[in-house]
Structure formats: C-alpha cells, structure tokens
PDB file of N, CA and C in Angstrom:
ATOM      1  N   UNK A   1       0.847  -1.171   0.000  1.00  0.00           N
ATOM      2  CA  UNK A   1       0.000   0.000   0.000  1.00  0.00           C
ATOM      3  C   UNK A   1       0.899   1.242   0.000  1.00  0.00           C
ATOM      4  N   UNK A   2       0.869   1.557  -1.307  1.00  0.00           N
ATOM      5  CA  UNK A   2       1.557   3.325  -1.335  1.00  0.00           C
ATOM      6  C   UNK A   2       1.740   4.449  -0.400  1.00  0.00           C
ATOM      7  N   UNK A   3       0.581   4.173  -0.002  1.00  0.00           N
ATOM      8  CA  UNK A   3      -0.166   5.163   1.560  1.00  0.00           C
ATOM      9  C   UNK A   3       0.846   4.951   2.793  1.00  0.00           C
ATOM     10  N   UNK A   4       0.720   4.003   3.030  1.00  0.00           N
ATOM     11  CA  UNK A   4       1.457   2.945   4.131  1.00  0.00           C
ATOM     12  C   UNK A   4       2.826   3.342   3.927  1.00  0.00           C
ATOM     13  N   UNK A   5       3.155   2.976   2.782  1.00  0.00           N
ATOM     14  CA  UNK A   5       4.525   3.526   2.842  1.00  0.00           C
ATOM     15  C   UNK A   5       5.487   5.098   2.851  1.00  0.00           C
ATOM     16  N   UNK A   6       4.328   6.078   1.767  1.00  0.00           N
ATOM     17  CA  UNK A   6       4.738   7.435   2.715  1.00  0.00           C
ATOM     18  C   UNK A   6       4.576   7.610   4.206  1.00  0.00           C
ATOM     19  N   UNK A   7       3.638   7.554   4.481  1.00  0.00           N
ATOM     20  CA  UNK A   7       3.173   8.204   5.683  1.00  0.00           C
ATOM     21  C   UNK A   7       4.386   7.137   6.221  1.00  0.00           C
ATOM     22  N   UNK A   8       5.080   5.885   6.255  1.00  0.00           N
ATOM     23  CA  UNK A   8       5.585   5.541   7.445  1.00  0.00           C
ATOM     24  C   UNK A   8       7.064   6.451   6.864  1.00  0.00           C
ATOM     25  N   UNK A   9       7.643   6.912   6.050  1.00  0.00           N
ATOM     26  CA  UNK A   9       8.802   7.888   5.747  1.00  0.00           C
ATOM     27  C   UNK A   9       8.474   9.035   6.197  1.00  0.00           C
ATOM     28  N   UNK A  10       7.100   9.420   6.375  1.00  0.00           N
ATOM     29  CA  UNK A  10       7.244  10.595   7.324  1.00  0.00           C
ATOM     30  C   UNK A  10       7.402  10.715   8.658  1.00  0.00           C
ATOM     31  N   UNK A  11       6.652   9.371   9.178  1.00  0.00           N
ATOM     32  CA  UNK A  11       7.233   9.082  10.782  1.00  0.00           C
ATOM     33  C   UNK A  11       8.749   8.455  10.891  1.00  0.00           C
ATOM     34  N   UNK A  12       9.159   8.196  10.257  1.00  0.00           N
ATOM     35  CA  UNK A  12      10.403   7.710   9.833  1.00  0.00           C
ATOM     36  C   UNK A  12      11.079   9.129  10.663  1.00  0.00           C
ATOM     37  N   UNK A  13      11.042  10.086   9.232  1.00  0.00           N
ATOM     38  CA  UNK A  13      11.745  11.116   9.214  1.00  0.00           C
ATOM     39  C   UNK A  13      11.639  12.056  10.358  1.00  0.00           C
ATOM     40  N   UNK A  14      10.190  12.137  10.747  1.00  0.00           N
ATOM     41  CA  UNK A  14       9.973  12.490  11.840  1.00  0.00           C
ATOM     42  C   UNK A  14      10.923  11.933  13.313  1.00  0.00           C
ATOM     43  N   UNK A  15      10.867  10.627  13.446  1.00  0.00           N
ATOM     44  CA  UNK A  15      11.493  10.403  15.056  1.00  0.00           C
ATOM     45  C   UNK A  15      13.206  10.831  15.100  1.00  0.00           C
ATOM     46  N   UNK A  16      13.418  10.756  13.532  1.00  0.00           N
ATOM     47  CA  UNK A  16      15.306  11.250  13.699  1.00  0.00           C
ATOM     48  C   UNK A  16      15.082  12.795  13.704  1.00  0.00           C
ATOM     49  N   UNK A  17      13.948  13.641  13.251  1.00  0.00           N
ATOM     50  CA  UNK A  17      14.152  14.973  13.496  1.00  0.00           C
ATOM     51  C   UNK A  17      13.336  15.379  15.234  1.00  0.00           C
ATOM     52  N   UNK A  18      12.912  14.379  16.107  1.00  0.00           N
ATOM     53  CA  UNK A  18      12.795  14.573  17.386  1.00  0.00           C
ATOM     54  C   UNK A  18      13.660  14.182  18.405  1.00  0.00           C
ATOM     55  N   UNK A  19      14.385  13.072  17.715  1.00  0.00           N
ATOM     56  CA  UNK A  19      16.230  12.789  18.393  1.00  0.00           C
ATOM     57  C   UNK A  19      17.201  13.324  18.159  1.00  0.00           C
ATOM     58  N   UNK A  20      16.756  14.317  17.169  1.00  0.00           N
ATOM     59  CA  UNK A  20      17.895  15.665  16.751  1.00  0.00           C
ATOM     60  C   UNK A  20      17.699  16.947  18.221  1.00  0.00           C
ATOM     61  N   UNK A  21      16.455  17.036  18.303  1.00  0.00           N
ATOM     62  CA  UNK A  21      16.034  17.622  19.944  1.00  0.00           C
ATOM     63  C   UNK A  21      16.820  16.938  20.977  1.00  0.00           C
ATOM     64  N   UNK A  22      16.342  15.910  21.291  1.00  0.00           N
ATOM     65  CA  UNK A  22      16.617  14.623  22.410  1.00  0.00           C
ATOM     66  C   UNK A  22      18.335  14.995  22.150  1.00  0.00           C
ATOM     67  N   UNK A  23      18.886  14.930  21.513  1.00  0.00           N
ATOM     68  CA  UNK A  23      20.679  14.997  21.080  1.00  0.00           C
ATOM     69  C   UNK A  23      21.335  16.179  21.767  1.00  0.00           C
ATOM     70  N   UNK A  24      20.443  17.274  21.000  1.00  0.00           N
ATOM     71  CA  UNK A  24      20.778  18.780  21.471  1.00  0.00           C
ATOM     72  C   UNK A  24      21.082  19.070  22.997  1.00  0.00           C
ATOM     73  N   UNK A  25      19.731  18.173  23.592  1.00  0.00           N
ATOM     74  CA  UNK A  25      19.447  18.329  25.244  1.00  0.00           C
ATOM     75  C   UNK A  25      20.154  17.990  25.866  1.00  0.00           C
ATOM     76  N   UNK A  26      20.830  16.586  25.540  1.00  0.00           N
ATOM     77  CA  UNK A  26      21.874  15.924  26.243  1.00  0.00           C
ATOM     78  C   UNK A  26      23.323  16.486  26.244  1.00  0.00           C
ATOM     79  N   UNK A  27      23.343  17.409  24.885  1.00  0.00           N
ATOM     80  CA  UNK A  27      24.470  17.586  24.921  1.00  0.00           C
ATOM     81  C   UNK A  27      24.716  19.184  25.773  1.00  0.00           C
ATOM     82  N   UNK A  28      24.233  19.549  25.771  1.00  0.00           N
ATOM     83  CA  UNK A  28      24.090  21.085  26.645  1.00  0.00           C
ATOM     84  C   UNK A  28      23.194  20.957  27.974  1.00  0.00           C
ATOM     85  N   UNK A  29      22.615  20.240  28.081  1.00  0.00           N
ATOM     86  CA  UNK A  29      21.940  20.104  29.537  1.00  0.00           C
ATOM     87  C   UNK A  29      21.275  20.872  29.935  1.00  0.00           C
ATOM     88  N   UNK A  30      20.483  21.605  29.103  1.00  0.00           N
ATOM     89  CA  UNK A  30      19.376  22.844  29.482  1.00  0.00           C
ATOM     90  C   UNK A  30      18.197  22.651  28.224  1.00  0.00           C
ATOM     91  N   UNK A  31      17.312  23.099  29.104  1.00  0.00           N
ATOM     92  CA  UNK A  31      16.535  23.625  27.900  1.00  0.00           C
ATOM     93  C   UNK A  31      15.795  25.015  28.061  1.00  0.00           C
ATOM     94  N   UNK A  32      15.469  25.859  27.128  1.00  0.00           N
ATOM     95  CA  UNK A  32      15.101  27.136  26.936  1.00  0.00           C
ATOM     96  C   UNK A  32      14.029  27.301  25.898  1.00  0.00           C
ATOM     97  N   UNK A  33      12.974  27.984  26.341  1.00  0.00           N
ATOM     98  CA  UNK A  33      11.917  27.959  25.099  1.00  0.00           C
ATOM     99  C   UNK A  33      11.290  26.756  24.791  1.00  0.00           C
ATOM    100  N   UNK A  34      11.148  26.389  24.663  1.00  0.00           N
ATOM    101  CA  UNK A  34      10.377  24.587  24.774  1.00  0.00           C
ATOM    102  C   UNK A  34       9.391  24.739  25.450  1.00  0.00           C
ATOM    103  N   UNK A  35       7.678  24.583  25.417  1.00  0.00           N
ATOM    104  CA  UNK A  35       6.706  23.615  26.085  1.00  0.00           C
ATOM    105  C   UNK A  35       6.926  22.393  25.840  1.00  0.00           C
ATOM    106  N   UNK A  36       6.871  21.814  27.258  1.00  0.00           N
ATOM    107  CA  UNK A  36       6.375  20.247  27.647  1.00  0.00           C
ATOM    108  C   UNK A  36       5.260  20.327  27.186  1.00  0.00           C
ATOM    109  N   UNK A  37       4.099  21.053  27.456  1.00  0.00           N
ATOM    110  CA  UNK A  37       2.854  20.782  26.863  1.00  0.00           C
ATOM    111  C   UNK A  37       2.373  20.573  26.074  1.00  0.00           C
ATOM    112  N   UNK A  38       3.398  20.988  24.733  1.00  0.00           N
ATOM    113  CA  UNK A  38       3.354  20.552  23.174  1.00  0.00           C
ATOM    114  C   UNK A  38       3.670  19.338  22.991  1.00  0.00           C
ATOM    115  N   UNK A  39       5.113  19.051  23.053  1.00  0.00           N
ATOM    116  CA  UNK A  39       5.326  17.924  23.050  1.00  0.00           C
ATOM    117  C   UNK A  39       4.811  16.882  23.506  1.00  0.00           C
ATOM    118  N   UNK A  40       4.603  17.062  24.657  1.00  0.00           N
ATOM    119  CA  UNK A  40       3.779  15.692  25.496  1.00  0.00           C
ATOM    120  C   UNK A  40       2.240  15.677  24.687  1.00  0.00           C
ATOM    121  N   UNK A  41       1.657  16.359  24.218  1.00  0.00           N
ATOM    122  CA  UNK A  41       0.493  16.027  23.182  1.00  0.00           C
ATOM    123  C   UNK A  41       0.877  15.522  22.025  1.00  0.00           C
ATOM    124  N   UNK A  42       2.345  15.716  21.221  1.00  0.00           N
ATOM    125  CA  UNK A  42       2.555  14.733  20.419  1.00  0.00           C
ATOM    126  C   UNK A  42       3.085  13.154  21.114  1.00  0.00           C
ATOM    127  N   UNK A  43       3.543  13.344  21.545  1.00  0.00           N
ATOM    128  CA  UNK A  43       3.677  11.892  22.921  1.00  0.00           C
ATOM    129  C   UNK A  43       2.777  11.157  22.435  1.00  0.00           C
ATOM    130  N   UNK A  44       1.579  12.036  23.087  1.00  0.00           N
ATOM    131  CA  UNK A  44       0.039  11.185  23.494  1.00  0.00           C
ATOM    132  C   UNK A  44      -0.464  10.967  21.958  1.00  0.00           C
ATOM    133  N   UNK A  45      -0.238  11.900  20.947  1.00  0.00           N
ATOM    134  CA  UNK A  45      -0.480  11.369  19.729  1.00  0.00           C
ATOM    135  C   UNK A  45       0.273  10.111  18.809  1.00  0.00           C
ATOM    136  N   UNK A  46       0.965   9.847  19.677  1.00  0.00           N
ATOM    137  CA  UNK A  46       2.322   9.119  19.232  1.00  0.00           C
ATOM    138  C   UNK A  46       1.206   7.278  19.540  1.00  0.00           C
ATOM    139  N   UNK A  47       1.245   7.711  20.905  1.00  0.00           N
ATOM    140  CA  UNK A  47       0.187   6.591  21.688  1.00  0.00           C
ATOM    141  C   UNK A  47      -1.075   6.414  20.956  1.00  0.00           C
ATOM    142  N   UNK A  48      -1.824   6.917  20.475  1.00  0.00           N
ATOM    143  CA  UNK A  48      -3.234   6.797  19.848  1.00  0.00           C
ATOM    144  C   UNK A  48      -3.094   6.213  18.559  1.00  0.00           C
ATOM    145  N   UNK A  49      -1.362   6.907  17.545  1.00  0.00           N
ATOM    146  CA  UNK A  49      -1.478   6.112  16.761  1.00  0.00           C
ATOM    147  C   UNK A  49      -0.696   4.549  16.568  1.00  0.00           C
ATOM    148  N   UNK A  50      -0.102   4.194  17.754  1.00  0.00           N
ATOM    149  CA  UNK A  50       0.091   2.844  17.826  1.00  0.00           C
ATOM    150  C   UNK A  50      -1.162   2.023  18.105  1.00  0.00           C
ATOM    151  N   UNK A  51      -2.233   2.560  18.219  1.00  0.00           N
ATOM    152  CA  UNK A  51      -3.559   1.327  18.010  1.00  0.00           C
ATOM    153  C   UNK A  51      -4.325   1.841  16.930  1.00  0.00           C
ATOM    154  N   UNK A  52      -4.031   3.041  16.043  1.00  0.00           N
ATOM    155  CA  UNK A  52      -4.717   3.449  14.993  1.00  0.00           C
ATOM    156  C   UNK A  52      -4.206   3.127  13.931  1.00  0.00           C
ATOM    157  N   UNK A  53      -2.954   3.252  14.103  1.00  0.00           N
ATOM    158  CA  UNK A  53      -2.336   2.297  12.470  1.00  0.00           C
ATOM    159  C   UNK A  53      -2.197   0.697  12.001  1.00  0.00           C
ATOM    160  N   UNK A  54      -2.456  -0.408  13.202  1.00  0.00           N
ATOM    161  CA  UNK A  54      -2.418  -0.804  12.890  1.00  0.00           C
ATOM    162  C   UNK A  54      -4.233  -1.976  12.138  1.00  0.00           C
ATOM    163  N   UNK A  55      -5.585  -0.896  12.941  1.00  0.00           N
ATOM    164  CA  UNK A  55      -6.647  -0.469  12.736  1.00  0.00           C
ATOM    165  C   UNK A  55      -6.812  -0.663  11.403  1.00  0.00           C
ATOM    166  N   UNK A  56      -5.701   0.404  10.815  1.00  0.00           N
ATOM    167  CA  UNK A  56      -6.013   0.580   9.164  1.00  0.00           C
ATOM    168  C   UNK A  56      -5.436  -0.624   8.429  1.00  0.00           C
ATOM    169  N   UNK A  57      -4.561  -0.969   9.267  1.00  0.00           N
ATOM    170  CA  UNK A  57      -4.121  -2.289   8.164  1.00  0.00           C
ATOM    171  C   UNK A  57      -2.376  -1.323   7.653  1.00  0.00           C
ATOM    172  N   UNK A  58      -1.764  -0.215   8.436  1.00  0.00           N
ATOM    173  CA  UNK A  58      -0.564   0.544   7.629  1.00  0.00           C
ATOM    174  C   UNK A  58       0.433  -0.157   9.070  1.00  0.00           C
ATOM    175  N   UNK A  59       0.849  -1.092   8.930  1.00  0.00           N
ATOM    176  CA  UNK A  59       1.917  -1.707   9.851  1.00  0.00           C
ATOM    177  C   UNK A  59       3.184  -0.950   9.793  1.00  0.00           C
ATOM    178  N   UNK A  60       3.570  -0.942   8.383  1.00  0.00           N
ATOM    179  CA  UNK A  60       4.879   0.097   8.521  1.00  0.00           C
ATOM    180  C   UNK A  60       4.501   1.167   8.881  1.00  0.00           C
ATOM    181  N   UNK A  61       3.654   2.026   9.034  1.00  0.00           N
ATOM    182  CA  UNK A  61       3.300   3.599   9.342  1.00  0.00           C
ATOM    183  C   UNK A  61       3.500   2.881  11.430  1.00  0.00           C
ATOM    184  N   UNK A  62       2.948   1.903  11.772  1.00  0.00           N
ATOM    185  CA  UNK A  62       3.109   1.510  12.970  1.00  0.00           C
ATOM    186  C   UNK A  62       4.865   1.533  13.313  1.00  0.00           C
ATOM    187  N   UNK A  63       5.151   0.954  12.756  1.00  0.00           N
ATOM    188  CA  UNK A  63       6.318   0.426  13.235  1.00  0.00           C
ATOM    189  C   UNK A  63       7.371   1.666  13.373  1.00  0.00           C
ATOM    190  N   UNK A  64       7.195   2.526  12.247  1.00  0.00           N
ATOM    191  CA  UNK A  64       8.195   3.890  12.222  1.00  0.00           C
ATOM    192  C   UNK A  64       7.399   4.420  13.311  1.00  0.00           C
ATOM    193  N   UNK A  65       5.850   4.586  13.587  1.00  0.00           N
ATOM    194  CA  UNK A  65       5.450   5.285  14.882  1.00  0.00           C
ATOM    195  C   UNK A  65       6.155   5.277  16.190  1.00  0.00           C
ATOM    196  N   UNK A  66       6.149   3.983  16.532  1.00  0.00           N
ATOM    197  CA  UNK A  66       6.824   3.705  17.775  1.00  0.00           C
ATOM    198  C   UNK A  66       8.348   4.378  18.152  1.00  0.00           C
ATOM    199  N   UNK A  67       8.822   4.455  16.701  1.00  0.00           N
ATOM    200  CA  UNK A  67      10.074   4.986  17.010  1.00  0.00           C
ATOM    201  C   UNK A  67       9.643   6.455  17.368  1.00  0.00           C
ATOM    202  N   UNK A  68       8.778   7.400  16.315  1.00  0.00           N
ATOM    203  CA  UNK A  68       8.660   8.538  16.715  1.00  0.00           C
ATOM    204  C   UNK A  68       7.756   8.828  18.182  1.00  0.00           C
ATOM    205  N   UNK A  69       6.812   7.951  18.587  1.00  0.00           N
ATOM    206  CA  UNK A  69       6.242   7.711  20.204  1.00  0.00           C
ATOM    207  C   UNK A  69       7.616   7.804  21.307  1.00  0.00           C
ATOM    208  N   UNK A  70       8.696   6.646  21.047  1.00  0.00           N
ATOM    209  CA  UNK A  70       9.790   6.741  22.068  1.00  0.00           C
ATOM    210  C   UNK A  70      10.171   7.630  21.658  1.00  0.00           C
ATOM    211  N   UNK A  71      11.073   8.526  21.202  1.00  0.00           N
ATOM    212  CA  UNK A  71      11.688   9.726  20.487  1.00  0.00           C
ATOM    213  C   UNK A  71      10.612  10.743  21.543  1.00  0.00           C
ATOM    214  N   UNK A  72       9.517  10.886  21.608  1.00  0.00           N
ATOM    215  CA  UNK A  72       8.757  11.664  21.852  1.00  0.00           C
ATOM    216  C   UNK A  72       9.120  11.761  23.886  1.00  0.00           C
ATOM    217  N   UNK A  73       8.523  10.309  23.922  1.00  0.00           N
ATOM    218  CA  UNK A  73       9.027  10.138  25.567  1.00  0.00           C
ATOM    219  C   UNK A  73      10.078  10.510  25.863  1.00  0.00           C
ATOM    220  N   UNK A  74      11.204  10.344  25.592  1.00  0.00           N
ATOM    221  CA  UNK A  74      12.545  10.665  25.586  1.00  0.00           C
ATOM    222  C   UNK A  74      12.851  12.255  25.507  1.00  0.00           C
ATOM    223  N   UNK A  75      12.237  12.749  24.621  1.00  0.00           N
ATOM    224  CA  UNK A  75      11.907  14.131  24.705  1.00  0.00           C
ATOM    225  C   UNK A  75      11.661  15.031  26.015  1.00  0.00           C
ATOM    226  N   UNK A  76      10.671  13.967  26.276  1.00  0.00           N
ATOM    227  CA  UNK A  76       9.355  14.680  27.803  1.00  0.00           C
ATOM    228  C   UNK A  76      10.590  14.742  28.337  1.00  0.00           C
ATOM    229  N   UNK A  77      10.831  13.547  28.634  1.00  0.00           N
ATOM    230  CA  UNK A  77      12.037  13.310  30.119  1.00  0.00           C
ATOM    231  C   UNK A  77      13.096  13.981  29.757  1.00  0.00           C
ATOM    232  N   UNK A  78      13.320  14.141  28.956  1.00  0.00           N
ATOM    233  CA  UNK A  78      14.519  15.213  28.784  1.00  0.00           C
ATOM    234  C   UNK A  78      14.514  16.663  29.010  1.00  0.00           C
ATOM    235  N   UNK A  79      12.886  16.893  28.768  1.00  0.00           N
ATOM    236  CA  UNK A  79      12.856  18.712  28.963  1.00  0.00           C
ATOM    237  C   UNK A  79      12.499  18.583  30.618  1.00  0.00           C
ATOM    238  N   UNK A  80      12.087  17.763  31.164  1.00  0.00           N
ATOM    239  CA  UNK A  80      11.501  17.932  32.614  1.00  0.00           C
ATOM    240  C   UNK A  80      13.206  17.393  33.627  1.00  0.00           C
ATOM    241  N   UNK A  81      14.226  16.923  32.879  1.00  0.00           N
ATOM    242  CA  UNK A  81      15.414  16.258  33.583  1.00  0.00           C
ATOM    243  C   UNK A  81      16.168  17.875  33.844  1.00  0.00           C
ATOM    244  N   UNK A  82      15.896  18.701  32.343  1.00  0.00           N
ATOM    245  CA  UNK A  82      17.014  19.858  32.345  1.00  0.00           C
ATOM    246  C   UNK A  82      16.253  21.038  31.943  1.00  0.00           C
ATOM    247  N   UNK A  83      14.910  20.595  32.814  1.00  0.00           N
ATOM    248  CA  UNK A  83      14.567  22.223  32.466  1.00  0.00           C
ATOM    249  C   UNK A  83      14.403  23.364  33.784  1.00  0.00           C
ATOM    250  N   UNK A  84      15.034  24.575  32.995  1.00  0.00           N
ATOM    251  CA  UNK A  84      15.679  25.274  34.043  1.00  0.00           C
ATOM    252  C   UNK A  84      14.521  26.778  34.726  1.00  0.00           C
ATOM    253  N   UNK A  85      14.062  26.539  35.561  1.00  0.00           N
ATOM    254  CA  UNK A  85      13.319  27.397  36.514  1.00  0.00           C
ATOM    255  C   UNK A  85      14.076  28.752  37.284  1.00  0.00           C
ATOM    256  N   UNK A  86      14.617  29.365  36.519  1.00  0.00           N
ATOM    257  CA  UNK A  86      14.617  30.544  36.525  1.00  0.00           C
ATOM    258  C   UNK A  86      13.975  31.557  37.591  1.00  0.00           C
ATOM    259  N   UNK A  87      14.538  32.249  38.586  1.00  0.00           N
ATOM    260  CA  UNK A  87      13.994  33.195  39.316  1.00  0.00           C
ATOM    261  C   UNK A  87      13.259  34.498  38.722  1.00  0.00           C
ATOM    262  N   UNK A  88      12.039  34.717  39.116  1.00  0.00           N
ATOM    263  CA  UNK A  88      11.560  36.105  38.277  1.00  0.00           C
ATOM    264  C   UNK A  88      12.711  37.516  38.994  1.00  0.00           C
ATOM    265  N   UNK A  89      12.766  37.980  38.080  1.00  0.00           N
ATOM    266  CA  UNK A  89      13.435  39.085  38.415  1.00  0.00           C
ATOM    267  C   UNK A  89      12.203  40.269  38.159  1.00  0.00           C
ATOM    268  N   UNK A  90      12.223  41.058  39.206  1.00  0.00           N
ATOM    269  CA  UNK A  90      11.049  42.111  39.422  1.00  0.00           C
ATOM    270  C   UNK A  90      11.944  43.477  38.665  1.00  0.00           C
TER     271      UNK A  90
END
C-alpha cells in the first residue's frame, strides 16, 4: 500500500528529526523555550497512533510510529530532567 509507505517515511523522518532535539538536550543540559505541553500532546499522539495504524491495516506507518512515540518520551524526560526554573526578576 503506497499510503502505508509514505506516511511511514514521514514518521520515519519524523522520530530522527525529534532525536535531533533529544541529542541537542543531552548535549548542553538545558533547555530554553520549549513547552512540555506541546510535546507531550505529540507523545500522546504518538500513543493513539500505535492502536490506529495498525486499525487501518498501515503496519509500517506503525512500526516507524513507535520509534517517533519513544523519540517523543525521551523528549518529555529530557525537557523535565534539564529544564531550568529561573527566578523572576522584578
């Protein structure tokens, strides 16, 4: 299925451009500008479509998911490991 197979090159492409994040974090140990709240809704979208793809019958669109789902987790825990809380300055 044609379908099946873009869409899983876009989650493909997708989880190495969210471990390009995950990379950044580790390597500087901060983060700045970033919502958790974004991300963690792609997380949770990450989760919905590991029982929705394989629903449709697009297994490879599954299988690249999971990578971009962990990529995603890995993410969370990474902005909540090094994210930096800042004193307000008045």
């Amino acid at each position: 299925m044609i379908s099946d197979l873009i869409n899983c090159g876009f989650e493909a492409f997708a989880s190495l451009a969210v471990y390009n994040h995950c990379r950044v974090i580790m390597r500087d140990k901060k983060v700045a500008g970033t919502s958790i709240l974004s991300t963690a809704f792609f997380m949770a979208w990450g989760f919905w479509n590991m029982y929705y793809y394989p629903a449709l019958g697009q297994n490879l669109s599954f299988f690249a998911g999971i990578g971009v789902c962990a990529m995603n987790c890995l993410y969370v825990y990474l902005l909540c490991k090094y994210r930096v809380d800042k004193p307000k300055v008045d």
